[in-house]
PDB file of N, CA and C in Angstrom:
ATOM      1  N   UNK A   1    -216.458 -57.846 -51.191  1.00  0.00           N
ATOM      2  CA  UNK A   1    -216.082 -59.233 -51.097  1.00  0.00           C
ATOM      3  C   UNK A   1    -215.026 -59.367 -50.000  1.00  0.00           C
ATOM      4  N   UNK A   2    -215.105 -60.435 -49.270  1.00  0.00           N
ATOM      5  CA  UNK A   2    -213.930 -60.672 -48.078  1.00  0.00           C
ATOM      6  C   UNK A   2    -213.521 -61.577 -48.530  1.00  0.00           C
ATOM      7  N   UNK A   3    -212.163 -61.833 -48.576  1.00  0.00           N
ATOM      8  CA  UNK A   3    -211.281 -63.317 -48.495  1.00  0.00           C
ATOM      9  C   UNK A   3    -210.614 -63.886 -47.677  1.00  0.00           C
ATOM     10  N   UNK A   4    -210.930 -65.205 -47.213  1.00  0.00           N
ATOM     11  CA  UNK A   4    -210.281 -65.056 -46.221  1.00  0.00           C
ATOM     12  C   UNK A   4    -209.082 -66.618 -46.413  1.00  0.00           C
ATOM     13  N   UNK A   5    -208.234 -66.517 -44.960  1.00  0.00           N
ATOM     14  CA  UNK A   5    -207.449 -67.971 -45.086  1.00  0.00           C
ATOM     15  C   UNK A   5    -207.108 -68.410 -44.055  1.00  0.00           C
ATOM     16  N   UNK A   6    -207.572 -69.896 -43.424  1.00  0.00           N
ATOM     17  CA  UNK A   6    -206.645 -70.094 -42.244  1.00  0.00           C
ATOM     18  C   UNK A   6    -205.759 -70.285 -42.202  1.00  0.00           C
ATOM     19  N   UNK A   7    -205.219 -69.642 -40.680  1.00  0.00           N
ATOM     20  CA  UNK A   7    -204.011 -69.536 -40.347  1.00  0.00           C
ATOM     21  C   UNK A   7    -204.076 -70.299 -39.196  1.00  0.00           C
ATOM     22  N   UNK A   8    -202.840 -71.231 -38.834  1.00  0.00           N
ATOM     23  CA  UNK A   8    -202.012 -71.946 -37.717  1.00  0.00           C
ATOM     24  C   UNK A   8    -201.341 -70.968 -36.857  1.00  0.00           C
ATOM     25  N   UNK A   9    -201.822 -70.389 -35.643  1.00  0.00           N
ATOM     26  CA  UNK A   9    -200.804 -69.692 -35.058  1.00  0.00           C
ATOM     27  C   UNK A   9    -199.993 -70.572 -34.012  1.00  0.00           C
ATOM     28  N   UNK A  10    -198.843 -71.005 -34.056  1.00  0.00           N
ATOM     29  CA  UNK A  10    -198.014 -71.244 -32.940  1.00  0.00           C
ATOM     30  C   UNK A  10    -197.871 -70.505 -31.748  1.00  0.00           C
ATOM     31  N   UNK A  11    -197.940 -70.623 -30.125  1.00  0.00           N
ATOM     32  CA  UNK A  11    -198.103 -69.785 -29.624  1.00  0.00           C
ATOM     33  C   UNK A  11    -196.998 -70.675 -28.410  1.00  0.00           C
ATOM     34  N   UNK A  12    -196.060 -69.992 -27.870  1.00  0.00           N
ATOM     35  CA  UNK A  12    -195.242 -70.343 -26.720  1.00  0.00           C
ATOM     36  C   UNK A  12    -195.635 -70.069 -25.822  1.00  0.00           C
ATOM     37  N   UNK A  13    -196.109 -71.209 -24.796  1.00  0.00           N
ATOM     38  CA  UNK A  13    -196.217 -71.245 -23.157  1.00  0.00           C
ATOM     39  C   UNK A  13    -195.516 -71.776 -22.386  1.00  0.00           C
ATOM     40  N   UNK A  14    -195.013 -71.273 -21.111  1.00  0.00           N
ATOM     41  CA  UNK A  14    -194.468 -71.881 -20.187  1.00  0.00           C
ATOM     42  C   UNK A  14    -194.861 -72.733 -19.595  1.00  0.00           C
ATOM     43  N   UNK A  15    -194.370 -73.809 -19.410  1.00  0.00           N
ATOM     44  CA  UNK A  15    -195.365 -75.312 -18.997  1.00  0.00           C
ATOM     45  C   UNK A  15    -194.540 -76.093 -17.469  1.00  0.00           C
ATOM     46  N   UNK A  16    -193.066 -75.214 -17.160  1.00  0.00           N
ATOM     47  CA  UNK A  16    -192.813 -75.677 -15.906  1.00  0.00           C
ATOM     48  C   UNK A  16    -191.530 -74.651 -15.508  1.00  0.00           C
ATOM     49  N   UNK A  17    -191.249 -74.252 -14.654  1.00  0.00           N
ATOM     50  CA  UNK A  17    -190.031 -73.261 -14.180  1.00  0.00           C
ATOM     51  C   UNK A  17    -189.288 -74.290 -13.298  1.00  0.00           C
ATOM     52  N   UNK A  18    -188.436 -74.687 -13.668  1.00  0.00           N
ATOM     53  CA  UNK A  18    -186.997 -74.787 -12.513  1.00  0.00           C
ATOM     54  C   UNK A  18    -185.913 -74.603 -11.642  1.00  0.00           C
ATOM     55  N   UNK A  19    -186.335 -74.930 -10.277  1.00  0.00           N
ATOM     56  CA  UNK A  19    -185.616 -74.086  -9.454  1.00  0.00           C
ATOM     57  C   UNK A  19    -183.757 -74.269 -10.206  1.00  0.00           C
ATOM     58  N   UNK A  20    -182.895 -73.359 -10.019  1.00  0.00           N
ATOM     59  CA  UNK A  20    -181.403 -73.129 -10.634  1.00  0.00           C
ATOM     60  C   UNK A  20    -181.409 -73.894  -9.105  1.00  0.00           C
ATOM     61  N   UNK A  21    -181.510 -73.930  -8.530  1.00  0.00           N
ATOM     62  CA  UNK A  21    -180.694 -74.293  -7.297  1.00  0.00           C
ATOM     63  C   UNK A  21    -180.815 -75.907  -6.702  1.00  0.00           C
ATOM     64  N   UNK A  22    -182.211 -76.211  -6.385  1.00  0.00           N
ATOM     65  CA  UNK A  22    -181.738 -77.735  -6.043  1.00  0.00           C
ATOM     66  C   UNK A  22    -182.590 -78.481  -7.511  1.00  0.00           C
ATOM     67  N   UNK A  23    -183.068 -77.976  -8.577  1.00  0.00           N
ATOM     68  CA  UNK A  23    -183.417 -78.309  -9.454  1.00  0.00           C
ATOM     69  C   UNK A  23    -184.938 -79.128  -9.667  1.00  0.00           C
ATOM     70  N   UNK A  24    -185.668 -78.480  -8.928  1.00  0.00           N
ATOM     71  CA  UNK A  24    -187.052 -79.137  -8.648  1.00  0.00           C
ATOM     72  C   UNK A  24    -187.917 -78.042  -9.260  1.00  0.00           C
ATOM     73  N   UNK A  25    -189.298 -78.581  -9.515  1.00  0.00           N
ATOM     74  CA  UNK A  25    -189.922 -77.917 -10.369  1.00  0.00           C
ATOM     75  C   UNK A  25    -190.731 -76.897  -9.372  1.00  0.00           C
ATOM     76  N   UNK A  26    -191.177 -75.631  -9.858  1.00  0.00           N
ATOM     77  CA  UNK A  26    -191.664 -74.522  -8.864  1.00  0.00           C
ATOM     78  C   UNK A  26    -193.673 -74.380  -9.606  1.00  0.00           C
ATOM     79  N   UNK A  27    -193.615 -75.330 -10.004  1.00  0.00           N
ATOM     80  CA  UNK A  27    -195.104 -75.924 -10.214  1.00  0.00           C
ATOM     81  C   UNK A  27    -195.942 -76.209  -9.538  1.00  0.00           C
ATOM     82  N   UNK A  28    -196.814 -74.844  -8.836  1.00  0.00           N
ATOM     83  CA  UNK A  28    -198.439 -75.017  -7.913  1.00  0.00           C
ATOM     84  C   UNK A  28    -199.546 -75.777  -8.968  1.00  0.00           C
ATOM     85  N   UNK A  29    -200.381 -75.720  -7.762  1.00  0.00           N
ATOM     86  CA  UNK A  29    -201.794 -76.185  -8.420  1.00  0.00           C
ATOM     87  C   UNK A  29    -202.249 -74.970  -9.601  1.00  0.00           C
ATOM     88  N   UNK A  30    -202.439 -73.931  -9.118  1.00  0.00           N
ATOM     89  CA  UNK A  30    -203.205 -72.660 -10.215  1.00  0.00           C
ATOM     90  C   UNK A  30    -201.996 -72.191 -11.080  1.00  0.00           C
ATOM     91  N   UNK A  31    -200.429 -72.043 -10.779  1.00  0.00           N
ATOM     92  CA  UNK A  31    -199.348 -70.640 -11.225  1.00  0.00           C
ATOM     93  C   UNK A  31    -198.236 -71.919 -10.605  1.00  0.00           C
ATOM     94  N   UNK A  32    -197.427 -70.969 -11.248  1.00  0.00           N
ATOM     95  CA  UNK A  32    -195.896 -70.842 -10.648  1.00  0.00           C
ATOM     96  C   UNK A  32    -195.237 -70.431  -9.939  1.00  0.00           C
ATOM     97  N   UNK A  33    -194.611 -70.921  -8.338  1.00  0.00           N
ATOM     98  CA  UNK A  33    -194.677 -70.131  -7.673  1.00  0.00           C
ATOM     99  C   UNK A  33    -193.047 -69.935  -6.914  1.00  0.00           C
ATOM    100  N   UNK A  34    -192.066 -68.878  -7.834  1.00  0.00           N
ATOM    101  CA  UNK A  34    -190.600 -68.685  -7.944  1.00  0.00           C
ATOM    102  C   UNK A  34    -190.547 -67.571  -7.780  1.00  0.00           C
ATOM    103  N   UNK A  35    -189.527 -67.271  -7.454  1.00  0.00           N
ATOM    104  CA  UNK A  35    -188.319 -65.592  -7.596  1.00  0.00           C
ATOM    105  C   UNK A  35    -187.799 -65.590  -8.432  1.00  0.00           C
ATOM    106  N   UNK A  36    -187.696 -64.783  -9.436  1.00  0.00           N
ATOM    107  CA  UNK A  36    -186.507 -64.186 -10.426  1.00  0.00           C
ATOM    108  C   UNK A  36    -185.645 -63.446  -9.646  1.00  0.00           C
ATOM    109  N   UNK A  37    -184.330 -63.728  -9.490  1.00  0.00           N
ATOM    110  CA  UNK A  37    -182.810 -62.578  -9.472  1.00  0.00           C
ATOM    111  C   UNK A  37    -182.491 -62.802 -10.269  1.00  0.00           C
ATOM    112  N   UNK A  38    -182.172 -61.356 -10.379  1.00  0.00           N
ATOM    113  CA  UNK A  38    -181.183 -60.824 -11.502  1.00  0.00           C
ATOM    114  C   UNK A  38    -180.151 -60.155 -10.728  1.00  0.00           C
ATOM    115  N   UNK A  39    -178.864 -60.066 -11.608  1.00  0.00           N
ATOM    116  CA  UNK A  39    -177.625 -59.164 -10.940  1.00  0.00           C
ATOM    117  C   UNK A  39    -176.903 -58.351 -12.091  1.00  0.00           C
ATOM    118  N   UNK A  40    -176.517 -57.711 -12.227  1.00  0.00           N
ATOM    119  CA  UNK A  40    -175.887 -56.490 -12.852  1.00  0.00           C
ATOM    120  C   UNK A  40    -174.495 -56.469 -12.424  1.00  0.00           C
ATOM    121  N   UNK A  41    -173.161 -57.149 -12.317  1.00  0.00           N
ATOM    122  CA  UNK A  41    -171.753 -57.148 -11.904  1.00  0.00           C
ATOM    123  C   UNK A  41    -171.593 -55.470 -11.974  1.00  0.00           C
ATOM    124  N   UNK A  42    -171.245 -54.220 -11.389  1.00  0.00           N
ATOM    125  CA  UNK A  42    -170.705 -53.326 -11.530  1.00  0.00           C
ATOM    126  C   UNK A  42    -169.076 -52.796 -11.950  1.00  0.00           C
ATOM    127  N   UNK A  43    -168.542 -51.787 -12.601  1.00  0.00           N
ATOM    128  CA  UNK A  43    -167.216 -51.529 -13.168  1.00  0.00           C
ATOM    129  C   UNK A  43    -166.143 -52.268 -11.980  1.00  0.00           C
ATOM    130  N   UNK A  44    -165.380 -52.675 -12.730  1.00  0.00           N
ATOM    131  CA  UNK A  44    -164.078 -52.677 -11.764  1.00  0.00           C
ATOM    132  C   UNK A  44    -163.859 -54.040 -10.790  1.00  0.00           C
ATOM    133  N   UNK A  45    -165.633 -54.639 -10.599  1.00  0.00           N
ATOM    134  CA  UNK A  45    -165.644 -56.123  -9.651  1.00  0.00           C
ATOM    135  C   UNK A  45    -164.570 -56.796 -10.341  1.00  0.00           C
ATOM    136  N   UNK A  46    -164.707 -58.273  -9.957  1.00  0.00           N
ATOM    137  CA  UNK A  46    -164.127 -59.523  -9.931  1.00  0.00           C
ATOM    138  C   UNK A  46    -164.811 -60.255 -11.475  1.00  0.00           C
ATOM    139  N   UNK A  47    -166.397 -59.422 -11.238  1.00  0.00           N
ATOM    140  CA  UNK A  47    -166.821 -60.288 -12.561  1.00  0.00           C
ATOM    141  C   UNK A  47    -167.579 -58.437 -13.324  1.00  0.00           C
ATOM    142  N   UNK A  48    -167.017 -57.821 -13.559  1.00  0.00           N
ATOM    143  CA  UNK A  48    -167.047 -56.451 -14.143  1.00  0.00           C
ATOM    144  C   UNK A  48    -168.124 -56.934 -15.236  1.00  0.00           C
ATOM    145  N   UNK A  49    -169.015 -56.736 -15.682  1.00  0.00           N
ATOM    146  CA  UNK A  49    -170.171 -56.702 -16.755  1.00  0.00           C
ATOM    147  C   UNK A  49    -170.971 -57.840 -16.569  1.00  0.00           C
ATOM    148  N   UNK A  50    -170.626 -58.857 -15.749  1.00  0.00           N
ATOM    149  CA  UNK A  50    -171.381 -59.856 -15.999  1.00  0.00           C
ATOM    150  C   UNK A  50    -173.095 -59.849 -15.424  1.00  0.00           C
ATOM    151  N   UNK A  51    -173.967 -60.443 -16.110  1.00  0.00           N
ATOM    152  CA  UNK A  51    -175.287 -60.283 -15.678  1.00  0.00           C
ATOM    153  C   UNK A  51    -175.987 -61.532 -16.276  1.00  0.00           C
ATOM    154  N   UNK A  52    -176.940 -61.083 -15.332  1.00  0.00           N
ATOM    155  CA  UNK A  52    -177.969 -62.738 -15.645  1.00  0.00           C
ATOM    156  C   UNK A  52    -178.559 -62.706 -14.476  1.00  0.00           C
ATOM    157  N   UNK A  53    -179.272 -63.682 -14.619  1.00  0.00           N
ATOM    158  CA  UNK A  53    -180.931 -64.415 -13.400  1.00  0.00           C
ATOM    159  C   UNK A  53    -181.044 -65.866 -13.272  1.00  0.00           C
ATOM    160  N   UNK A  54    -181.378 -65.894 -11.930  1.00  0.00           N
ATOM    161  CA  UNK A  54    -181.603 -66.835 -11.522  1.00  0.00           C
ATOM    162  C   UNK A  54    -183.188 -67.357 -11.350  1.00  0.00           C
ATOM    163  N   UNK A  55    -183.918 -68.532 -11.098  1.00  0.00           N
ATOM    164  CA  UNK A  55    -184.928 -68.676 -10.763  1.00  0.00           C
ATOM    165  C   UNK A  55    -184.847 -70.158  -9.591  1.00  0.00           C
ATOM    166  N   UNK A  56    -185.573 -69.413  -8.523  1.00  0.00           N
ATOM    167  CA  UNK A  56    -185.721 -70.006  -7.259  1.00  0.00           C
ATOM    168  C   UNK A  56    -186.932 -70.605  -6.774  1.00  0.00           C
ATOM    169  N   UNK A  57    -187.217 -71.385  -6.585  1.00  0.00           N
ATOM    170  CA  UNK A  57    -188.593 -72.415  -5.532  1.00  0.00           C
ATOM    171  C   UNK A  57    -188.988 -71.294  -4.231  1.00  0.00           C
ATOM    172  N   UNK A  58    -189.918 -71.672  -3.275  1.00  0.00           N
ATOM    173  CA  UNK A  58    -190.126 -70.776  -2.148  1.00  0.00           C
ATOM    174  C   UNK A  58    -188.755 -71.218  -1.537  1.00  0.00           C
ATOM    175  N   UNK A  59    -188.672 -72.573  -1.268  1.00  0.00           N
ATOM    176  CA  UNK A  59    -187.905 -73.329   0.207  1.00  0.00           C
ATOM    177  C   UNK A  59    -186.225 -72.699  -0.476  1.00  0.00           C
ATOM    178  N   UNK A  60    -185.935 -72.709  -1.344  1.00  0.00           N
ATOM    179  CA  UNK A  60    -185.067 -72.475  -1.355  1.00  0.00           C
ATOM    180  C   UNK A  60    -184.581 -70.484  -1.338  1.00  0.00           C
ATOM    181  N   UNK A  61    -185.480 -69.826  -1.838  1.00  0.00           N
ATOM    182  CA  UNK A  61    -185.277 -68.337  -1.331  1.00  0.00           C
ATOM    183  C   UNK A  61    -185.407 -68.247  -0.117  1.00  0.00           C
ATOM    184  N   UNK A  62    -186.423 -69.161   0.755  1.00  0.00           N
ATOM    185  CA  UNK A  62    -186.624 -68.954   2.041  1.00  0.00           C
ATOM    186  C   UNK A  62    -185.453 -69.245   2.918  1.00  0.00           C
ATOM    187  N   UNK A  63    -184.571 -70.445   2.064  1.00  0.00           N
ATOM    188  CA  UNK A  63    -183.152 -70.541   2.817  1.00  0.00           C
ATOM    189  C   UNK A  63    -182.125 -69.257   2.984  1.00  0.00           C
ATOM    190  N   UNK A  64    -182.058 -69.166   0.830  1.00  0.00           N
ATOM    191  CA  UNK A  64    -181.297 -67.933   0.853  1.00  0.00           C
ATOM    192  C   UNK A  64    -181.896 -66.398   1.876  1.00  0.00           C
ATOM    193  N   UNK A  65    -182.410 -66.481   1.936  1.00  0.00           N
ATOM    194  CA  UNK A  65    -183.607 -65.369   2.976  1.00  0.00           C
ATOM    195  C   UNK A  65    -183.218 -65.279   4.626  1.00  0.00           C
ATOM    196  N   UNK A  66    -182.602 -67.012   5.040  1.00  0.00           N
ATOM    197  CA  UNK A  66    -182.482 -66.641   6.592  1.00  0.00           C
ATOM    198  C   UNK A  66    -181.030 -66.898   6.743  1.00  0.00           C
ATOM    199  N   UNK A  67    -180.088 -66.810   5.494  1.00  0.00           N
ATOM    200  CA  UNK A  67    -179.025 -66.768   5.259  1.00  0.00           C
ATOM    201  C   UNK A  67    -178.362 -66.049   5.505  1.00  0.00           C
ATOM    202  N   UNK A  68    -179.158 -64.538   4.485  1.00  0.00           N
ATOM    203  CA  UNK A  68    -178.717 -63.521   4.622  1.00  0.00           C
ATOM    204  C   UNK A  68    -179.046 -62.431   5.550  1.00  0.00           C
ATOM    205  N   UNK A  69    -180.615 -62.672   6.082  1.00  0.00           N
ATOM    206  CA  UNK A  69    -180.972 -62.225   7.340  1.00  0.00           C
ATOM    207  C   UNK A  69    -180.210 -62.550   8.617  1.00  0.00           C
ATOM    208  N   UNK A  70    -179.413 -63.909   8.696  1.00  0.00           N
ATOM    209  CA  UNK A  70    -178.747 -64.191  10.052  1.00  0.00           C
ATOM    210  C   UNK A  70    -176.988 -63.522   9.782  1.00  0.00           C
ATOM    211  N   UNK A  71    -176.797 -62.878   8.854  1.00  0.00           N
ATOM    212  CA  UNK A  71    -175.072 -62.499   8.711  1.00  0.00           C
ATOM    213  C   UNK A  71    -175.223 -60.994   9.603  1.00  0.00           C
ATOM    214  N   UNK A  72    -174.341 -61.278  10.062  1.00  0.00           N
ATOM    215  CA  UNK A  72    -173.788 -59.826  10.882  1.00  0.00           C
ATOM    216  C   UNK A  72    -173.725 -58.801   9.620  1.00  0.00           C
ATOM    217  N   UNK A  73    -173.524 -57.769  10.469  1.00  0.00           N
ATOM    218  CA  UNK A  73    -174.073 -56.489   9.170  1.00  0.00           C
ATOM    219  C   UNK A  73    -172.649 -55.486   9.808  1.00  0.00           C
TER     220      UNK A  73
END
């Protein structure tokens, strides 16, 4: 004998990502299309343990991108 019972599964989807930075949605036609950073503060910094991520749009990594590509080294 089988018994059976339905079940309701609730299931969480992501339905829009927001850029952290100028606050616009990173919502293509097919996907989502962002950068995750993350940072790891190391011993002894200014901000010693702190960590967390960011999420970025193209236009705006592409800024941060010729930002840090144009600084003297």
């Amino acid at each position: 004998m089988i018994i059976t019972e339905k079940k309701q599964i609730t299931e969480e989807v992501i339905i829009d990502v927001i850029c952290d930075f100028c606050g616009k949605s990173c919502k293509a036609i097919y996907n989502f299309e962002y950068a995750k950073i993350q940072f790891d503060w190391g011993y002894g910094t200014k901000f010693d343990g702190d960590t967390g991520s960011y999420h970025m749009c193209e236009k705006c990594f592409e800024k941060l991108k010729g930002e840090l590509h144009d600084r003297p080294r």
